[in-house]
Protein backbone atom coordinates (compact mmCIF):
# COMPACT_ATOMS: atom_id res chain seq x y z
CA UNK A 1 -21.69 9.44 12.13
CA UNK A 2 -25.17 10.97 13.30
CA UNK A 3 -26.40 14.44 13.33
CA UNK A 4 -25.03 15.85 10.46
CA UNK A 5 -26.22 18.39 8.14
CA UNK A 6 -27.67 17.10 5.16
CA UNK A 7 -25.41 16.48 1.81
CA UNK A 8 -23.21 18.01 -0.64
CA UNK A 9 -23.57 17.80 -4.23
CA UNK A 10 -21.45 19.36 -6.80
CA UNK A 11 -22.44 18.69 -10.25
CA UNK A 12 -20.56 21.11 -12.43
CA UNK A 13 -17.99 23.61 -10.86
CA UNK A 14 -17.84 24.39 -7.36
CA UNK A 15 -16.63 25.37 -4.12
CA UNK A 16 -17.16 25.10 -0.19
CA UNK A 17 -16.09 25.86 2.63
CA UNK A 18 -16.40 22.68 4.29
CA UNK A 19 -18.36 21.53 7.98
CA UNK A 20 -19.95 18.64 8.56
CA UNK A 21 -22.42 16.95 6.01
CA UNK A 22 -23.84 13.52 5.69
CA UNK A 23 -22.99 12.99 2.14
CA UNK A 24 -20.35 14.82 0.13
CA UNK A 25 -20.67 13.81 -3.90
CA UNK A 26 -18.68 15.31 -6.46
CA UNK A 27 -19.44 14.37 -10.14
CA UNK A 28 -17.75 17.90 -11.63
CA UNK A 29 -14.58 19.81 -10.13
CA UNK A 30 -14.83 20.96 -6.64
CA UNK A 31 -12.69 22.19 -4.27
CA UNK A 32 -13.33 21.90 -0.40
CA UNK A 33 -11.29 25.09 1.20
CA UNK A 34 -12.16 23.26 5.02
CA UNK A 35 -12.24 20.88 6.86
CA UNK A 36 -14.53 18.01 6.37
CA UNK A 37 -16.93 15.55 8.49
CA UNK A 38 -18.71 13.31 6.72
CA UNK A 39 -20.19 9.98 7.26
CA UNK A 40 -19.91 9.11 2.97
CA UNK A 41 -17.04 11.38 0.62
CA UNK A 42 -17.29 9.69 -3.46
CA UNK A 43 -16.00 11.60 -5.72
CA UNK A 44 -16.64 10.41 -9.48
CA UNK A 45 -15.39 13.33 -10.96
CA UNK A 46 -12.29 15.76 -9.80
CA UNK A 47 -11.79 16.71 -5.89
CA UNK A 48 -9.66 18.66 -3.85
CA UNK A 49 -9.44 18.85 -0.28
CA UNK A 50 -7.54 21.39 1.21
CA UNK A 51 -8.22 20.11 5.12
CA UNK A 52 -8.12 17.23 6.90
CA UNK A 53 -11.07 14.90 6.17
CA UNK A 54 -12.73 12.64 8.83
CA UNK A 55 -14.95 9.65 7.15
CA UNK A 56 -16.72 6.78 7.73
CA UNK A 57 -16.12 5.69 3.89
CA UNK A 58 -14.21 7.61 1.20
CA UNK A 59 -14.65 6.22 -2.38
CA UNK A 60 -12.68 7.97 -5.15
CA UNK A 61 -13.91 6.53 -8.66
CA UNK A 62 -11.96 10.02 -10.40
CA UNK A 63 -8.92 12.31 -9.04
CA UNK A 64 -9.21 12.85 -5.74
CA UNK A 65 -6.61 15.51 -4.30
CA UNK A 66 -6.02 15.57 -0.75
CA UNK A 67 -3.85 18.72 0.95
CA UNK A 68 -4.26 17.03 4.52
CA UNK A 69 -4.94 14.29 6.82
CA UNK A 70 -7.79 11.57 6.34
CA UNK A 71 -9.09 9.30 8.80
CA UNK A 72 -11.67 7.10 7.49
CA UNK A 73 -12.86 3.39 7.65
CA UNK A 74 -13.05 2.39 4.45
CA UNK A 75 -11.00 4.07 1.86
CA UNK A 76 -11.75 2.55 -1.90
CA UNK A 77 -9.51 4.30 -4.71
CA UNK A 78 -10.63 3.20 -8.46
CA UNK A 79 -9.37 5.62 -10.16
CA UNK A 80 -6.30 8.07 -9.43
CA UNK A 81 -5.50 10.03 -5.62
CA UNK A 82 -2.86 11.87 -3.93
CA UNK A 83 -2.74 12.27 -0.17
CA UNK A 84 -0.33 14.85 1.39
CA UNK A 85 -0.62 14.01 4.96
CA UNK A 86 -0.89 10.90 7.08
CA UNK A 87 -3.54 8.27 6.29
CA UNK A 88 -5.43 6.54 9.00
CA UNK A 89 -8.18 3.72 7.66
CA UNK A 90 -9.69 0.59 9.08
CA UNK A 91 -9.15 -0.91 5.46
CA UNK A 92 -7.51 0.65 1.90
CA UNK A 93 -8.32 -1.11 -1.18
CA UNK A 94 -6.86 0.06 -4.49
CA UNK A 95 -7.48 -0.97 -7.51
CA UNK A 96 -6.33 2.18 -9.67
CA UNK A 97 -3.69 4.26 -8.79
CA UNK A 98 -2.73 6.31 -4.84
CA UNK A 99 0.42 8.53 -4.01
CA UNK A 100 0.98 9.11 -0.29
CA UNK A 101 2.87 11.60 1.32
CA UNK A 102 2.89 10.56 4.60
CA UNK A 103 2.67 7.54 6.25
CA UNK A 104 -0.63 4.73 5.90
CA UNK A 105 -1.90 2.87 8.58
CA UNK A 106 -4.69 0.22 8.54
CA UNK A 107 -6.04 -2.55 9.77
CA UNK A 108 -6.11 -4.69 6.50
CA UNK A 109 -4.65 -3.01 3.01
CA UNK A 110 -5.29 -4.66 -0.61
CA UNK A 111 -3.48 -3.18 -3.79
CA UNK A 112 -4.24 -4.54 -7.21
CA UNK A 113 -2.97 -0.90 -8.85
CA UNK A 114 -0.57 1.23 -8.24
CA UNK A 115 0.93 2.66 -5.07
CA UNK A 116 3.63 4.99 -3.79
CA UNK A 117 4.29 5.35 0.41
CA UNK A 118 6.35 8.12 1.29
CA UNK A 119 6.52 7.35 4.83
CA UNK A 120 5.78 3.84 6.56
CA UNK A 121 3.10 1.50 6.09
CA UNK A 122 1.70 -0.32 8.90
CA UNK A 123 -0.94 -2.98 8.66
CA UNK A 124 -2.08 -6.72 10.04
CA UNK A 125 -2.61 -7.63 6.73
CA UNK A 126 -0.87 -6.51 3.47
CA UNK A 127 -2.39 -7.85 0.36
CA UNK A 128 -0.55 -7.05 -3.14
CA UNK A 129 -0.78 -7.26 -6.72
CA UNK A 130 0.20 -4.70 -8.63
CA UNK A 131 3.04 -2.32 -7.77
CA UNK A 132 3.97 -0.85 -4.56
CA UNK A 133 7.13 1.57 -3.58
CA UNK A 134 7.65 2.03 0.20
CA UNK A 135 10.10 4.66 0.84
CA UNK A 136 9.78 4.05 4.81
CA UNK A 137 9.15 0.46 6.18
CA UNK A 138 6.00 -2.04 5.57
CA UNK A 139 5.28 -3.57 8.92
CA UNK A 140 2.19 -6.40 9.25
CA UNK A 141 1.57 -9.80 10.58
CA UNK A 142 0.71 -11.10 6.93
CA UNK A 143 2.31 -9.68 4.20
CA UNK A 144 1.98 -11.15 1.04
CA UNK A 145 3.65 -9.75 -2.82
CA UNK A 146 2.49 -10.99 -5.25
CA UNK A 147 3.90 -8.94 -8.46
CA UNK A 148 6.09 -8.97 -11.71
CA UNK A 149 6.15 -5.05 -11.60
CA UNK A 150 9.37 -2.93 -10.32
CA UNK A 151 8.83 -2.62 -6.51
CA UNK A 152 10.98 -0.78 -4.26
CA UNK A 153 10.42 -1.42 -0.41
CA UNK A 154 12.94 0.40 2.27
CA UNK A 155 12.05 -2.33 5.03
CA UNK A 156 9.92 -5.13 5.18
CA UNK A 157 8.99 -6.50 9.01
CA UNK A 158 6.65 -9.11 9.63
CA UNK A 159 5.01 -12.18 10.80
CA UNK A 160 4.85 -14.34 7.99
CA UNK A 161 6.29 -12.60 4.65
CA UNK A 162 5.63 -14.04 1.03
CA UNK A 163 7.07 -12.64 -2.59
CA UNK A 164 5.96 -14.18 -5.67
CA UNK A 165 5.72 -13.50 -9.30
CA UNK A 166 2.08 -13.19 -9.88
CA UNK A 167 0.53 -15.16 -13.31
CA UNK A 168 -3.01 -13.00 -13.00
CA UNK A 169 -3.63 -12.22 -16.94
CA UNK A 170 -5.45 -8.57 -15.77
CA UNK A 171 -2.18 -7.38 -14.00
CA UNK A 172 -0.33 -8.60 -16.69
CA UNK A 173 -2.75 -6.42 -19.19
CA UNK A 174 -2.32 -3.62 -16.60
CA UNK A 175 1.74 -3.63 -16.98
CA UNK A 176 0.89 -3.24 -20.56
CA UNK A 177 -1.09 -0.17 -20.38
CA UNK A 178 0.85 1.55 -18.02
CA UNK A 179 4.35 0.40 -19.66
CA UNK A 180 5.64 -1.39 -16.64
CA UNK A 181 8.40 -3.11 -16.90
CA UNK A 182 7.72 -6.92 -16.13
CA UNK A 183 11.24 -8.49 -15.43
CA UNK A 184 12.17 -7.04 -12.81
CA UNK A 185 12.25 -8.46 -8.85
CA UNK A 186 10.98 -6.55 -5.52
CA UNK A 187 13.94 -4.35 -4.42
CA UNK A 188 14.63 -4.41 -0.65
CA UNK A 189 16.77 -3.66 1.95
CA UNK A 190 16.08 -5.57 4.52
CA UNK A 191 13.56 -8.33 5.01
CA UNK A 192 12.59 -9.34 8.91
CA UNK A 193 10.34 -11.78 9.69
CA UNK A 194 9.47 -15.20 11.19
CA UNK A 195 8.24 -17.00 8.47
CA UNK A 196 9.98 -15.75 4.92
CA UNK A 197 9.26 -17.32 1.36
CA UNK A 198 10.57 -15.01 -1.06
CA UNK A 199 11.48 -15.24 -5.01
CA UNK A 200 12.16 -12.65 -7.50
CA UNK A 201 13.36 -10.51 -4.77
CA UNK A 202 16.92 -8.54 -4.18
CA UNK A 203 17.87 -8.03 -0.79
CA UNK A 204 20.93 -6.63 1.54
CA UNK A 205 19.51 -8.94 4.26
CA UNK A 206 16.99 -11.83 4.70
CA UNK A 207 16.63 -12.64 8.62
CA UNK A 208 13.68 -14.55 9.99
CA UNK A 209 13.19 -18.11 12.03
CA UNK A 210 12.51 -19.92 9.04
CA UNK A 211 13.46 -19.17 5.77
CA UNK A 212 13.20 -20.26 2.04
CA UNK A 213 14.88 -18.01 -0.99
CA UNK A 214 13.32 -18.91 -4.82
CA UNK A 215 15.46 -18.99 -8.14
CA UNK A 216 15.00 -15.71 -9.21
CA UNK A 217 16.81 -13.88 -5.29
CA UNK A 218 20.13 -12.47 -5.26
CA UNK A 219 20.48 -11.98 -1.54
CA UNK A 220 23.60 -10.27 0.16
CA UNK A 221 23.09 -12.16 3.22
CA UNK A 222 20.99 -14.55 4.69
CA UNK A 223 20.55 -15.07 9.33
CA UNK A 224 18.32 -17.53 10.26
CA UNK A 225 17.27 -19.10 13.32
CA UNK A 226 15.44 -22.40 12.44
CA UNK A 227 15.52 -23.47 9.25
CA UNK A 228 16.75 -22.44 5.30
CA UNK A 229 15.98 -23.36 2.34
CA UNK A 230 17.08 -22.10 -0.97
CA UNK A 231 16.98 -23.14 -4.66
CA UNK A 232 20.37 -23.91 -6.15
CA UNK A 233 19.88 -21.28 -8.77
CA UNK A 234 19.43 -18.20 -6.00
CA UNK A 235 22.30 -15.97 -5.85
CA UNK A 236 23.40 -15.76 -2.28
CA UNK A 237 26.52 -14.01 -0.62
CA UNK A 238 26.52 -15.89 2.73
CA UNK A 239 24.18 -17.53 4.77
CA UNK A 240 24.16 -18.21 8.62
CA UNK A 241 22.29 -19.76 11.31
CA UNK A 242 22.41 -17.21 14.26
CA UNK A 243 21.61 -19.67 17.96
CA UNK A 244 18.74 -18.12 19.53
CA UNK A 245 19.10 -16.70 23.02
CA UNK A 246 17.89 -18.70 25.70
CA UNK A 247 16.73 -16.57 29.26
């Protein structure tokens, strides 16, 4: 963003009204009553937004609070954030912990925290280990799960799909600190997709072209297209291949 006036600092305690800036930094508690412009929003310390917020980066190392709508290229989260409204970004990564409200659509999205979607999520690439709880449905070409935390997704839709248990020794550590429970699979609905290799998942309904269930599934029902795999110790109600349509 060009042509905007000059930067916003807030040290201690404060409050504004907002406009356009170049560089927003809050290292205290402030509170932005408007609507922002910015081309660079880091908060280190404590922030609240009570208007929509238009970015080209947002970096939130503290508690970022935001009443509204962002729209932003890069949105980093290391330490904790709450987002009320929709959430529009070329690419999320979040390594500490993000509630949204509404929905959360981007180009490429990377968890290794914590995250909770009110609405959908809609991505090309979907990149996760940590926890995750969708209420809506997570749509991308490549989605991959990688987690031993409790997950809850409504919908899952995709090109290629892949749940795993993850072995990293740092999101094992982080279970610990946050007292997550570890056994637990990836709770679904319904899983859609082309390409699906899933374990340590419960599901309604696998359907996809090609498809291989792990030990550790207890799947309802499985449709496939192509071909199916599964390992003998998966729990699975029924499987079918469905004969693709031809014309």
């Amino acid at each position: 963003m060009e042509n905007l006036k000059g930067n916003l600092n807030i040290d201690g305690m404060g409050t504004s009204a907002g406009g356009e800036f170049d560089t927003i930094n809050i290292d205290g508690i402030g509170t932005i009553t408007g609507k922002v412009l910015a081309s660079m929003v880091d908060v280190d310390g404590a922030g609240k937004f009570q208007e929509s917020v238009i970015s080209d980066e947002i970096s939130v190392a503290g508690t970022g609070n935001f009443k509204d709508e962002i729209t932003t290229q890069v949105f980093k989260v290391d330490g904790m954030v709450n987002v009320a409204g929709n959430t529009t970004a070329t690419e999320v990564i979040i390594a500490g912990k993000a509630n949204f409200g509404g929905s959360l659509k981007s180009e490429g999205i990377k968890i290794e925290g914590l995250c909770d979607i009110k609405g959908d999520c809609e991505t090309e690439v979907f990149d996760l280990e940590g926890r995750i709880k969708i209420n809506g449905q997570l749509n991308g070409d490549a989605i991959r799960i990688n987690t031993f935390y409790k997950s809850e997704i409504g919908e899952i839709v995709g090109s290629a799909i892949e749940v795993k248990r993850s072995s990293n020794v740092v999101s094992q550590v982080f279970a610990k600190v946050f007292d997550i429970v570890s056994d637990n699979n990836l709770a679904v609905n319904t899983i859609e997709g082309d390409n699906i290799s899933i374990d340590y998942t419960d599901a309604r309904v696998v359907r996809g072209e090609h498809v291989v269930i792990g030990e550790h599934c207890d799947i309802q029902l499985v449709e496939y297209t192509g071909s199916f795999k599964q390992h003998p110790r998966a729990k699975i109600g029924e499987s079918r291949k469905i004969e693709r349509k031809v014309g």
